[in-house]
C-alpha atoms as a PDB file:
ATOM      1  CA  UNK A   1     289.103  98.609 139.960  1.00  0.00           C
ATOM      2  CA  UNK A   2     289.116 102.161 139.459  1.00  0.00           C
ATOM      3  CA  UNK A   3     287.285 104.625 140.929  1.00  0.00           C
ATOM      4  CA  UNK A   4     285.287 105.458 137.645  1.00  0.00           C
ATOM      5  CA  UNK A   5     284.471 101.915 136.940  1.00  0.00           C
ATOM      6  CA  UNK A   6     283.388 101.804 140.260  1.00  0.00           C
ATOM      7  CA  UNK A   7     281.069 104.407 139.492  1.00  0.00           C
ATOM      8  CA  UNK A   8     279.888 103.084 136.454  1.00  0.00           C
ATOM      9  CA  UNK A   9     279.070 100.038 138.098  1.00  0.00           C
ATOM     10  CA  UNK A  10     276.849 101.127 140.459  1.00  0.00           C
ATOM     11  CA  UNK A  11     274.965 103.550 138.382  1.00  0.00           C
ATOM     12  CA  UNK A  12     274.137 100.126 136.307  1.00  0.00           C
ATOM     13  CA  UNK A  13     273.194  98.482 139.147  1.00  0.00           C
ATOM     14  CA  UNK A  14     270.648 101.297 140.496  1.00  0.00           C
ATOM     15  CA  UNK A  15     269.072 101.593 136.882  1.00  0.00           C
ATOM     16  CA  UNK A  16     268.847  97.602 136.613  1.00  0.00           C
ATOM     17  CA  UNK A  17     265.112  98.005 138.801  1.00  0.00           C
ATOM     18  CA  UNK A  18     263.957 100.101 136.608  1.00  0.00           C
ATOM     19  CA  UNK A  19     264.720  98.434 133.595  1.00  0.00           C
ATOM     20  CA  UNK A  20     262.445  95.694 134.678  1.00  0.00           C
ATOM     21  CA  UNK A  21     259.816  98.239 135.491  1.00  0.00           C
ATOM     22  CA  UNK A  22     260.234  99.734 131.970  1.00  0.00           C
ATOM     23  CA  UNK A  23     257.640  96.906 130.342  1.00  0.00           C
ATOM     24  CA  UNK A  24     254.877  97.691 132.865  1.00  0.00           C
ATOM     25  CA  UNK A  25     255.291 101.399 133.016  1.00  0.00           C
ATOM     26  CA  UNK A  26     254.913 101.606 129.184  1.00  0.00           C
ATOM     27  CA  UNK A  27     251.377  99.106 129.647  1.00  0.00           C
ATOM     28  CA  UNK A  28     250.430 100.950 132.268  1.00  0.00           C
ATOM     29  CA  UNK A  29     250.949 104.229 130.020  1.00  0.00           C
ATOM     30  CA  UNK A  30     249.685 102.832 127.423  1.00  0.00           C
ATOM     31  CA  UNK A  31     246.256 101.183 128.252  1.00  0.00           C
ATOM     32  CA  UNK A  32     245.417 102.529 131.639  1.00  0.00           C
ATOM     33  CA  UNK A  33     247.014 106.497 132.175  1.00  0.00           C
ATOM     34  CA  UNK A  34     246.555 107.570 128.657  1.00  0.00           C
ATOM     35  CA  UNK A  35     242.898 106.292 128.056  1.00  0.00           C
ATOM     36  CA  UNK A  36     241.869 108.017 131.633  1.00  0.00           C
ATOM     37  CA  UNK A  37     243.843 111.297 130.455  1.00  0.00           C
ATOM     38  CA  UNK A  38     242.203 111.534 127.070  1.00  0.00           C
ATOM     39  CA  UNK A  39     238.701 110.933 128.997  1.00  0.00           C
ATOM     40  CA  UNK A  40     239.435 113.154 131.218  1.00  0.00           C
ATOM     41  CA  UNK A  41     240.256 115.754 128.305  1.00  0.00           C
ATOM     42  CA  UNK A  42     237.225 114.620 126.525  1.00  0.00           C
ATOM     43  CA  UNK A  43     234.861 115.211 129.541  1.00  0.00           C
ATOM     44  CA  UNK A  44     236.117 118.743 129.323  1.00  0.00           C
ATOM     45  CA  UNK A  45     234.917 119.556 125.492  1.00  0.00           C
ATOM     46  CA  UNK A  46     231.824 119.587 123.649  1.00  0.00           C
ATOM     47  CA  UNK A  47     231.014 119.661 120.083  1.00  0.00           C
ATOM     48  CA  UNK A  48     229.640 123.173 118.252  1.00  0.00           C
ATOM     49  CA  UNK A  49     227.601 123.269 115.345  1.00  0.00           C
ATOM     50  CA  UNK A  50     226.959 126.400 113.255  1.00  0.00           C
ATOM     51  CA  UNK A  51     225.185 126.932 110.087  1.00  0.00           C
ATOM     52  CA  UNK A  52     223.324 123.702 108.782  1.00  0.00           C
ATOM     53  CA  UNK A  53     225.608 121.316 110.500  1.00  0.00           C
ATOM     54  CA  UNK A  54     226.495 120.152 107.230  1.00  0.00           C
ATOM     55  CA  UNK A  55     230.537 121.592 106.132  1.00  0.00           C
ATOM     56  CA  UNK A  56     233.537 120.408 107.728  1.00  0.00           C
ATOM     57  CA  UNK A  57     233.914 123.413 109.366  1.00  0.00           C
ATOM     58  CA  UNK A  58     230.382 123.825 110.954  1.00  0.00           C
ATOM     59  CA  UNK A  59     231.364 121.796 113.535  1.00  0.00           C
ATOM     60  CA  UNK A  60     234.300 123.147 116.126  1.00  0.00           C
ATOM     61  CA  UNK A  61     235.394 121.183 119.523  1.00  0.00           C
ATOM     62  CA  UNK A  62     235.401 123.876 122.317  1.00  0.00           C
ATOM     63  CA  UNK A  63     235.740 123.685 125.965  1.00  0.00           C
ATOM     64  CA  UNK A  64     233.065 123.778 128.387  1.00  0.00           C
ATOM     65  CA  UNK A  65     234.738 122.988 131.394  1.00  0.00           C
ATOM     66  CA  UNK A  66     232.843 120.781 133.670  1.00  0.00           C
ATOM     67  CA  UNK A  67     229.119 121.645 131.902  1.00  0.00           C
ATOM     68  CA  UNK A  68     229.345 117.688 131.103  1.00  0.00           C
ATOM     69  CA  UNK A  69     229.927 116.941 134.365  1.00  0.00           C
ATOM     70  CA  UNK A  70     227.134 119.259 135.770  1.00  0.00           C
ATOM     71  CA  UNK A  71     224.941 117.539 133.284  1.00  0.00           C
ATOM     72  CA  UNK A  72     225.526 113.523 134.332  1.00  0.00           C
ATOM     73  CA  UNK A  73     224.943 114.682 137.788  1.00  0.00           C
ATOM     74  CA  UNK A  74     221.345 116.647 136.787  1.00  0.00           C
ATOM     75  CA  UNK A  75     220.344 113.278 134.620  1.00  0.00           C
ATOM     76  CA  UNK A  76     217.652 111.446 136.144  1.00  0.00           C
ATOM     77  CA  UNK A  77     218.447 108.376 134.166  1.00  0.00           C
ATOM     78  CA  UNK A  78     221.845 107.755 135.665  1.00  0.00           C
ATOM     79  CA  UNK A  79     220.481 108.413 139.619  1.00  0.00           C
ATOM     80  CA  UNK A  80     217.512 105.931 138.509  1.00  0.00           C
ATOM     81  CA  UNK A  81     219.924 103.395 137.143  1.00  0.00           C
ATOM     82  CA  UNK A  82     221.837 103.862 140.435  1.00  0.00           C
ATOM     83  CA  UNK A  83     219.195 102.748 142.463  1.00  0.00           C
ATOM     84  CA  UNK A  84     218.495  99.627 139.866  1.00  0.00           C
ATOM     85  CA  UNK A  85     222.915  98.743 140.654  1.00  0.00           C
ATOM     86  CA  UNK A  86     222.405  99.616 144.552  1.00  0.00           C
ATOM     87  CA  UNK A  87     219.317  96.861 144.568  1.00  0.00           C
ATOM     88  CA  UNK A  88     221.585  94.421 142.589  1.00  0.00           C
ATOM     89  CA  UNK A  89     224.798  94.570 144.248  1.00  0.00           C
ATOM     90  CA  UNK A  90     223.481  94.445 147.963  1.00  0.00           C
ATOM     91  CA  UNK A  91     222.149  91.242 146.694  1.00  0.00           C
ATOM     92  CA  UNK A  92     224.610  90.318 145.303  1.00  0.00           C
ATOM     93  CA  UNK A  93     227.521  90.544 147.875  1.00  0.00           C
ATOM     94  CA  UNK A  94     225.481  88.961 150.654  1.00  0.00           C
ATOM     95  CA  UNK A  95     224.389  85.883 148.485  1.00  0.00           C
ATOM     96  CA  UNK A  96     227.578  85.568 146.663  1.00  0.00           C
ATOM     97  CA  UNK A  97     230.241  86.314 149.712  1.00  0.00           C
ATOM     98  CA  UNK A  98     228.392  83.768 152.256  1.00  0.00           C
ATOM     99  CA  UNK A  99     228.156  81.274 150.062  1.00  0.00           C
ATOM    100  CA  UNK A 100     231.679  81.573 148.855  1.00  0.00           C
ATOM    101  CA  UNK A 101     232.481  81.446 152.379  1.00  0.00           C
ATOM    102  CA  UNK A 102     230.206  78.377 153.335  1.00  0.00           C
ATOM    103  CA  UNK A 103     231.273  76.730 150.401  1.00  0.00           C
ATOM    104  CA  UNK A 104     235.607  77.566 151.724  1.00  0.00           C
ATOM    105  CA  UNK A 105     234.528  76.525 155.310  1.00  0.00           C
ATOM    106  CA  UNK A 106     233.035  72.769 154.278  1.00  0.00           C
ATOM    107  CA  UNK A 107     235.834  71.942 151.286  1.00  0.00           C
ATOM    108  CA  UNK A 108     238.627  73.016 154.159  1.00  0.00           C
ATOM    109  CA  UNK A 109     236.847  70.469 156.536  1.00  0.00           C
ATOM    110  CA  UNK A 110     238.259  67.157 157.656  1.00  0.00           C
ATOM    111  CA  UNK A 111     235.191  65.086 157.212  1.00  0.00           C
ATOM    112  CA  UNK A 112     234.642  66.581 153.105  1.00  0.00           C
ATOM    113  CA  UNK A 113     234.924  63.857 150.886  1.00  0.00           C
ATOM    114  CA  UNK A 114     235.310  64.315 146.623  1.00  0.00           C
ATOM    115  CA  UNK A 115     237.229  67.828 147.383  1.00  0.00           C
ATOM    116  CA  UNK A 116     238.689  68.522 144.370  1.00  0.00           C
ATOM    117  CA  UNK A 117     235.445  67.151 142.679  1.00  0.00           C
ATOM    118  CA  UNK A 118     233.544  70.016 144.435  1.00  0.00           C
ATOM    119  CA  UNK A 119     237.118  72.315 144.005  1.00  0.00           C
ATOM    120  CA  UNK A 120     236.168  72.080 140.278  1.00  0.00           C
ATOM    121  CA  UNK A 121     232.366  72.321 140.080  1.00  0.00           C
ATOM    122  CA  UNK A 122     232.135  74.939 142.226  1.00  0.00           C
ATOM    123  CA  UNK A 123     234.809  77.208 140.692  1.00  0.00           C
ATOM    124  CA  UNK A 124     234.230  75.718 137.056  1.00  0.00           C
ATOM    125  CA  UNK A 125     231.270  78.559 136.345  1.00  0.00           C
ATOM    126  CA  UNK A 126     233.587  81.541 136.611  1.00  0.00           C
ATOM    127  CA  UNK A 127     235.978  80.119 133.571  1.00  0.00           C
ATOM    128  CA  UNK A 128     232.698  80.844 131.564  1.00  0.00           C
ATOM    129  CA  UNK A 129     232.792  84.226 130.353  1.00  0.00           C
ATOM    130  CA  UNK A 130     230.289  86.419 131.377  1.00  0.00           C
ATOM    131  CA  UNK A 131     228.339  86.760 127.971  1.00  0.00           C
ATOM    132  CA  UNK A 132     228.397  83.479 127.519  1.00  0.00           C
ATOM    133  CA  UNK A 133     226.951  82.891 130.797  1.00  0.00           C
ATOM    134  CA  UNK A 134     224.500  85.055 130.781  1.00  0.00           C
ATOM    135  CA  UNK A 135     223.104  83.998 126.812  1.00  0.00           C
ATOM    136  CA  UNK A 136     223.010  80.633 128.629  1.00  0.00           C
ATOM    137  CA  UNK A 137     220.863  81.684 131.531  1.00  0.00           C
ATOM    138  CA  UNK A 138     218.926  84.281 129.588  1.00  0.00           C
ATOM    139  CA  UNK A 139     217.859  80.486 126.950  1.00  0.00           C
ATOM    140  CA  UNK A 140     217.182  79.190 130.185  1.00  0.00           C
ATOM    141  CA  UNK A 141     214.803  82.076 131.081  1.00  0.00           C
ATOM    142  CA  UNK A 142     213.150  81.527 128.348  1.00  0.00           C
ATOM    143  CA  UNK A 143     209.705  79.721 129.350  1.00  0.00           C
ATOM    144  CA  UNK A 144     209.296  77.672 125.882  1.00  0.00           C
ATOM    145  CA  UNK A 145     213.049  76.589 126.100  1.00  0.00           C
ATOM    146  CA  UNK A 146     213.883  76.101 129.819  1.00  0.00           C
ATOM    147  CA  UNK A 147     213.171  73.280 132.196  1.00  0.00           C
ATOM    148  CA  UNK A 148     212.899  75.344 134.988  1.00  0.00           C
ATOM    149  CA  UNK A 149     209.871  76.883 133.509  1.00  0.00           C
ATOM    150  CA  UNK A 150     208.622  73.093 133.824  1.00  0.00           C
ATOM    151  CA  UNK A 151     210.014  72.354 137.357  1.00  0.00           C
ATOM    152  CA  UNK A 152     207.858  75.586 138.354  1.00  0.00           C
ATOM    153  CA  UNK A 153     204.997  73.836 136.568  1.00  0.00           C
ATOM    154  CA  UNK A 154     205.064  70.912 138.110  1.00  0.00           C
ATOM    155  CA  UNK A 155     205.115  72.832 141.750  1.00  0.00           C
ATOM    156  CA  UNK A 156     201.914  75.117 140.531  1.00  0.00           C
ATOM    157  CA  UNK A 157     203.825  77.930 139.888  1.00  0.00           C
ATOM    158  CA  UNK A 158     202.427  78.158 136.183  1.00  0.00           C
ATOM    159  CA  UNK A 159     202.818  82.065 135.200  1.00  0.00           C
ATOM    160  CA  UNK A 160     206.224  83.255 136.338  1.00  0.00           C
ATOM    161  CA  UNK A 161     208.306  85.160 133.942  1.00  0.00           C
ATOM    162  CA  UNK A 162     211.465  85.217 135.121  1.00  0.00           C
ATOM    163  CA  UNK A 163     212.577  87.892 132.483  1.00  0.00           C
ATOM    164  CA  UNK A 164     209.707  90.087 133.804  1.00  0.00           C
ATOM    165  CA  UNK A 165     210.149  94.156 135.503  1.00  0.00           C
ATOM    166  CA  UNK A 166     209.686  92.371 138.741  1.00  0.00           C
ATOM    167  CA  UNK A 167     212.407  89.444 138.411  1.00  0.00           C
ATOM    168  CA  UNK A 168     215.066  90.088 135.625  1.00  0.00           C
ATOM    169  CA  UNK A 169     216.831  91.769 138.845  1.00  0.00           C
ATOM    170  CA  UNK A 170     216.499  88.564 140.745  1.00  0.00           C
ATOM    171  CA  UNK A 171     217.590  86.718 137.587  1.00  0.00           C
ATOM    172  CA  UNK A 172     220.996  88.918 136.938  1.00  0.00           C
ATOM    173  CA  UNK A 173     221.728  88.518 140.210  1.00  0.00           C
ATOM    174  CA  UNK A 174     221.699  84.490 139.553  1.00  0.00           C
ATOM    175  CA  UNK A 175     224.127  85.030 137.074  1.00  0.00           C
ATOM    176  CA  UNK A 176     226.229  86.738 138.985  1.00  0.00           C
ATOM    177  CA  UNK A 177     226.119  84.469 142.011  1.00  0.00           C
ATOM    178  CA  UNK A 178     226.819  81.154 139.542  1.00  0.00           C
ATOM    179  CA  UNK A 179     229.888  83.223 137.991  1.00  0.00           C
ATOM    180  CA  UNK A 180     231.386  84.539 140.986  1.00  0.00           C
ATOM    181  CA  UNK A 181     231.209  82.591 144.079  1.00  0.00           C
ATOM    182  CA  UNK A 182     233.535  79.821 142.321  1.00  0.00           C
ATOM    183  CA  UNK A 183     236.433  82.503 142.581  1.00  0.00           C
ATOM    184  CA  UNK A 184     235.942  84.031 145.826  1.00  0.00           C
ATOM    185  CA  UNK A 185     235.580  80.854 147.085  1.00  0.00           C
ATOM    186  CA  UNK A 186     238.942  79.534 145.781  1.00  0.00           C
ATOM    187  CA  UNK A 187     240.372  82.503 147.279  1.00  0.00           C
ATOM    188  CA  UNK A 188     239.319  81.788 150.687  1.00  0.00           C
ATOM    189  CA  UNK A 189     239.891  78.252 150.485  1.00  0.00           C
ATOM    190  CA  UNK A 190     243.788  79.007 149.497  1.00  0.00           C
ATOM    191  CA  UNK A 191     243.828  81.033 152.837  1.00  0.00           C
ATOM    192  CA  UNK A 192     242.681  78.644 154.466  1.00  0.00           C
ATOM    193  CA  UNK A 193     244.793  76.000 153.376  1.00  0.00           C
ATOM    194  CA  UNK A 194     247.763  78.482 154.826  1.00  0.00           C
ATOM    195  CA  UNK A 195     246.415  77.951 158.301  1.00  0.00           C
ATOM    196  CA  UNK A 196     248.833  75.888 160.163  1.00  0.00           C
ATOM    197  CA  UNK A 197     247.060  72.944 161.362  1.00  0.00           C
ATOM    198  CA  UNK A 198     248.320  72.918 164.972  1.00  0.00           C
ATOM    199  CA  UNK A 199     245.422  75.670 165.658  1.00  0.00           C
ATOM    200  CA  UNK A 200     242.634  73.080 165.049  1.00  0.00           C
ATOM    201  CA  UNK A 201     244.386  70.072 167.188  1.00  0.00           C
ATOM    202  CA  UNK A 202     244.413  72.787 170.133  1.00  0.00           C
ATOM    203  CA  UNK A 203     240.966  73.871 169.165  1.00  0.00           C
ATOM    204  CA  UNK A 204     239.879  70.166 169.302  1.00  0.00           C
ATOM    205  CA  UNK A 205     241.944  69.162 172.668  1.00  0.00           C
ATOM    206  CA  UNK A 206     239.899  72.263 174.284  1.00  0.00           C
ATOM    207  CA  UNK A 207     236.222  70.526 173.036  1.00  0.00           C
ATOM    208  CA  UNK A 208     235.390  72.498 170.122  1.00  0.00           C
ATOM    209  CA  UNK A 209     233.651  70.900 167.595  1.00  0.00           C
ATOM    210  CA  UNK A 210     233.678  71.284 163.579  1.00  0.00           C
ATOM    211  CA  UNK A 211     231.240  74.581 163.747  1.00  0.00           C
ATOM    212  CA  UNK A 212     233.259  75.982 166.764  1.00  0.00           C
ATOM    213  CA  UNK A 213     236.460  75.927 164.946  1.00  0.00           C
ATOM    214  CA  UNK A 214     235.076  76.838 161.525  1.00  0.00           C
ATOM    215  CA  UNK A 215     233.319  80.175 163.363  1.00  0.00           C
ATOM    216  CA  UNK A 216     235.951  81.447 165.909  1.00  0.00           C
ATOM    217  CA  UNK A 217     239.436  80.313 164.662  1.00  0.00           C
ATOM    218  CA  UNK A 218     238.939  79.907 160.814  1.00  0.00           C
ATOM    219  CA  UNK A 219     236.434  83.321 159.890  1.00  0.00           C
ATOM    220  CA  UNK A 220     238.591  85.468 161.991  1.00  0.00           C
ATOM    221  CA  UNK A 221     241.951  84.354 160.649  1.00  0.00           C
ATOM    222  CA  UNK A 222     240.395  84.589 157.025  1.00  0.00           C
ATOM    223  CA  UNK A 223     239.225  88.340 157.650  1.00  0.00           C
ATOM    224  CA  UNK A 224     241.325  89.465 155.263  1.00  0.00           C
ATOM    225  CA  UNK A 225     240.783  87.385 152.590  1.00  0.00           C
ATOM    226  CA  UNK A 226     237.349  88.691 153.017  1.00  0.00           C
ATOM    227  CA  UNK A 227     237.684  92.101 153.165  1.00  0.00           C
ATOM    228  CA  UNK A 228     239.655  91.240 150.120  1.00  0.00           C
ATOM    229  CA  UNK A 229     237.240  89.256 147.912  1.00  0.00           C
ATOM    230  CA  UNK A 230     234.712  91.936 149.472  1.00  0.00           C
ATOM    231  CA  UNK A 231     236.089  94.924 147.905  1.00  0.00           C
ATOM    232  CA  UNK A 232     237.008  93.419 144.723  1.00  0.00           C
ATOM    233  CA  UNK A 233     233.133  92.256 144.426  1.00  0.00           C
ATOM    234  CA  UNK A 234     232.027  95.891 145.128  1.00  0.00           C
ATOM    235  CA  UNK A 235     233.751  97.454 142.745  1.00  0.00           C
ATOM    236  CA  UNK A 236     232.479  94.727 140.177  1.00  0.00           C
ATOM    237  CA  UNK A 237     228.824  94.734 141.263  1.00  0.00           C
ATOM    238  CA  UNK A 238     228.377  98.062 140.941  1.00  0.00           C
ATOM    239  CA  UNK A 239     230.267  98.431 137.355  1.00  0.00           C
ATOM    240  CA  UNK A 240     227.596  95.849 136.041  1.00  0.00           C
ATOM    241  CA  UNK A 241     227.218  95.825 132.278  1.00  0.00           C
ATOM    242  CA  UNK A 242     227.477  92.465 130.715  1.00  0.00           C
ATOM    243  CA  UNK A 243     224.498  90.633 132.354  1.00  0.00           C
ATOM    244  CA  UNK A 244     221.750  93.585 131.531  1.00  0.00           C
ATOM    245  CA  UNK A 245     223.558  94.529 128.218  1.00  0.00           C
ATOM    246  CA  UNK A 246     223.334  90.887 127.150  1.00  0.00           C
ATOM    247  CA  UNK A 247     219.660  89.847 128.738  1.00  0.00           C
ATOM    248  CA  UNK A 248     218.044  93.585 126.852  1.00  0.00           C
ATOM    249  CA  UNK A 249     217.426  91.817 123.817  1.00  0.00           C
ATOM    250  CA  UNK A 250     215.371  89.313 125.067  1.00  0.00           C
ATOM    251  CA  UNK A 251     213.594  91.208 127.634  1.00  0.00           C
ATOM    252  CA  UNK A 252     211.551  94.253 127.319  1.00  0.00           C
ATOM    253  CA  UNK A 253     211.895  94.625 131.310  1.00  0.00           C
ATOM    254  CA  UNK A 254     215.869  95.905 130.842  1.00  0.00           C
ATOM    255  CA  UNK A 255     216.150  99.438 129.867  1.00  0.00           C
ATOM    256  CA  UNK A 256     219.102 101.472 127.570  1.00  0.00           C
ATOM    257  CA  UNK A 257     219.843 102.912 131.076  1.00  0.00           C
ATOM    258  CA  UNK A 258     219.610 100.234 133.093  1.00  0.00           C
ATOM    259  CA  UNK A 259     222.952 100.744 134.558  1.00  0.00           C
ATOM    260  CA  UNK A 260     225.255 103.316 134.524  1.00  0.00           C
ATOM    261  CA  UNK A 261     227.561 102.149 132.361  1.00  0.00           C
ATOM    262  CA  UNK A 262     224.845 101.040 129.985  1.00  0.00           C
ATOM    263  CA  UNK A 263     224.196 105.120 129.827  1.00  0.00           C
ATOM    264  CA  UNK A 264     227.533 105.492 128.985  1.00  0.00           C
ATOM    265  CA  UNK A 265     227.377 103.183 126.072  1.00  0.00           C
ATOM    266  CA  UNK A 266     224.005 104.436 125.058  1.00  0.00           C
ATOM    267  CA  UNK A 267     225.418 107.985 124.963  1.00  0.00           C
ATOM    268  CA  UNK A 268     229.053 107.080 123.494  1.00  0.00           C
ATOM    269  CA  UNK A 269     227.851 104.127 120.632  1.00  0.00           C
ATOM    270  CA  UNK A 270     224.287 105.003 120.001  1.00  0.00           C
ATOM    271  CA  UNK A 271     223.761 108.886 120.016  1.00  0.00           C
ATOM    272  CA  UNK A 272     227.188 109.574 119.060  1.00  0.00           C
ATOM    273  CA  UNK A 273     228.149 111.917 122.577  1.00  0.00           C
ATOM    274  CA  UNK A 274     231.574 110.919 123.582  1.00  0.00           C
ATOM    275  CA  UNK A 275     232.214 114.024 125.701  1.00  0.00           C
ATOM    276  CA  UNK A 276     229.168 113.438 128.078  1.00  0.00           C
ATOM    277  CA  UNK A 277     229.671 109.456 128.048  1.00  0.00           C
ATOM    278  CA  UNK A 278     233.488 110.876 129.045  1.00  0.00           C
ATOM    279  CA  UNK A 279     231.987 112.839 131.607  1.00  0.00           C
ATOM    280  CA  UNK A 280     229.551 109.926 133.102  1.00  0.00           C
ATOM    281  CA  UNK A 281     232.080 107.776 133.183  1.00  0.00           C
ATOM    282  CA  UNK A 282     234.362 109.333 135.260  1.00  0.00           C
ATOM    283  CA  UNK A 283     231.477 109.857 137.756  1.00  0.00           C
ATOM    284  CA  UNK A 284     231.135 106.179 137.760  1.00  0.00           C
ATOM    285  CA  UNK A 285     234.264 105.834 138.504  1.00  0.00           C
ATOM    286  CA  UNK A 286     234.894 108.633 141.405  1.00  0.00           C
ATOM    287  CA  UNK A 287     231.208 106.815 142.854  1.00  0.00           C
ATOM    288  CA  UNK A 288     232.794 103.191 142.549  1.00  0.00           C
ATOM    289  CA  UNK A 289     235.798 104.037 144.858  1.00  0.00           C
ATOM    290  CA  UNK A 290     233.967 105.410 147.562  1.00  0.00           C
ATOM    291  CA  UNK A 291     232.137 102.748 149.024  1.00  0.00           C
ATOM    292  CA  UNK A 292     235.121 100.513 148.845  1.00  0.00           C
ATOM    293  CA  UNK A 293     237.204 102.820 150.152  1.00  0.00           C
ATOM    294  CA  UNK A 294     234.447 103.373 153.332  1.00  0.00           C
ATOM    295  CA  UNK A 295     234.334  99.455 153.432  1.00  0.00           C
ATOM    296  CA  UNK A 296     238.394  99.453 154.252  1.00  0.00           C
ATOM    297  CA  UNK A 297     237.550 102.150 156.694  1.00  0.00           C
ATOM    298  CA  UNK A 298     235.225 100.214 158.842  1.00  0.00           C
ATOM    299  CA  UNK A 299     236.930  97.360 158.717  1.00  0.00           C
ATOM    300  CA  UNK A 300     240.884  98.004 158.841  1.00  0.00           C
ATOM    301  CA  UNK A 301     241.122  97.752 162.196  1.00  0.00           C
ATOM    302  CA  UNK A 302     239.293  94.420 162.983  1.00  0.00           C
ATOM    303  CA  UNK A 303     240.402  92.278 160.156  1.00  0.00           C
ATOM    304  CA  UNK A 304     244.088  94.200 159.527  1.00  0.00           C
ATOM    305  CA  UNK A 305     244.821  95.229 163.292  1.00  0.00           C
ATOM    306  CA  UNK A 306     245.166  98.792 162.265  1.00  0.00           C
ATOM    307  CA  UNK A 307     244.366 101.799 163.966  1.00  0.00           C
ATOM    308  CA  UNK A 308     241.767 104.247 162.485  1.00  0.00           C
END
């Protein structure tokens, strides 16, 4: 072989990675960089109207800089509908994360019986998708359709709306928790399966019991898988759209601006302002990292063995 083959050959070989990046760097360009860049060049313009308004040419794009930006962060509605999210999601990822977990820690147990029974039912509610779910909660919610209107009834509880300013928080939240915990508790319960079995025969030769074992050798080897499932449900919770966006119709207790994003749709679909729903939503988005991001901070070094 010649030297120049020999160089051919190897400059195939070095471009053969990238040719199987190719497919994902072009979706990746496609649907992800290029819908962020022409946000970002959105959030940067405004519309200008002169005259009546009315001629093609009484209406010019210009640039404003960051004005949109300076107005998201002045809007009351969007801090207000941050406190509404904050509410939700701290209920949210304590209800739906410990049960998860319970749920992982009694199907990996050795005295379970009907596993994959309870495998199923319990992960079965997150195949539903989230409209769906919530239109099926929200008929539930409903007191002259829904049988737990009569289950209420029948404990003396005869006037509770559940769709009212007071509980359609509390009743989102339920959604949430029956759509989620099915997932992060399948991912646990895979890490768990991973563990090698020898740790629980020592565990059990030393005295520990089924609680003992589940508490200090199974939560600390699945720290991971729960800072995991923990930052994924952050970023989620706090994005929430589909569950107040699909109960509004049927409840006068759910604002336009209920969420954040909700704003952003109000602003974008319904008043026809794409550069300050451009703006907002980048906002969102630069808010939604950071308390992820300070959750991998606290916790790197006890459930990755990192240094800070």
């Amino acid at each position: 072989m010649t030297k120049a083959n020999r160089g051919a050959r190897a400059h195939r070989a070095g471009a053969t990675p990238y040719l199987y990046l190719a497919p994902a760097v072009v979706l990746f360009t496609l649907f992800i960089a290029a819908p962020i860049g022409y946000t970002a060049y959105l959030s940067l313009r405004r519309v200008q109207f002169s005259g009546l308004g009315l001629g093609r040419k009484s209406r010019t794009e210009i640039f404003v800089g960051l004005d949109n930006y300076r107005t998201a962060v002045a809007d009351g509605e969007f801090w207000a509908g941050w406190l509404r999210v904050l509410g939700y999601a701290s209920l949210v990822l304590a209800l739906m994360l410990g049960l998860a977990l319970v749920f992982a820690l009694l199907l990996d147990s050795a005295r379970v019986r009907l596993a994959r029974f309870s495998r199923i039912a319990i992960f079965l509610p997150y195949a539903v998708p989230g409209v769906v779910a919530t239109l099926l909660w929200g008929f539930l919610y409903l007191p002259s359709l829904s049988p737990i209107h009569a289950t209420l009834r029948a404990f003396g509880f005869d006037d509770v709306d559940l769709l009212s300013p007071s509980t359609v928080m509390f009743s989102m939240v339920n959604v949430a928790i029956w759509g989620g915990t099915g997932f992060n508790m399948l991912v646990l319960y895979t890490q768990l399966r991973a563990i090698p079995r020898d740790y629980y025969e020592a565990a059990r030769i030393d005295g520990a019991g089924e609680l003992a074992i589940a508490l200090r050798v199974k939560v600390p080897i699945l720290a991971p898988a729960i800072v995991l499932t923990t930052v994924f449900s952050i970023i989620a919770t706090i994005q929430v759209f589909t569950e107040p966006m699909t109960l509004r119709p049927i409840s006068n207790a759910v604002s336009s601006t209920w969420s954040p994003l909700m704003k952003v749709y109000r602003d974008a679909f319904v008043t026809g302002d794409l550069y300050s729903a451009a703006a907002t939503s980048l906002v969102i988005a630069a808010i939604s990292v950071v308390p992820s991001l300070l959750f991998m901070r606290l916790v790197r070094r006890q459930a990755f063995g990192e240094e800070r």
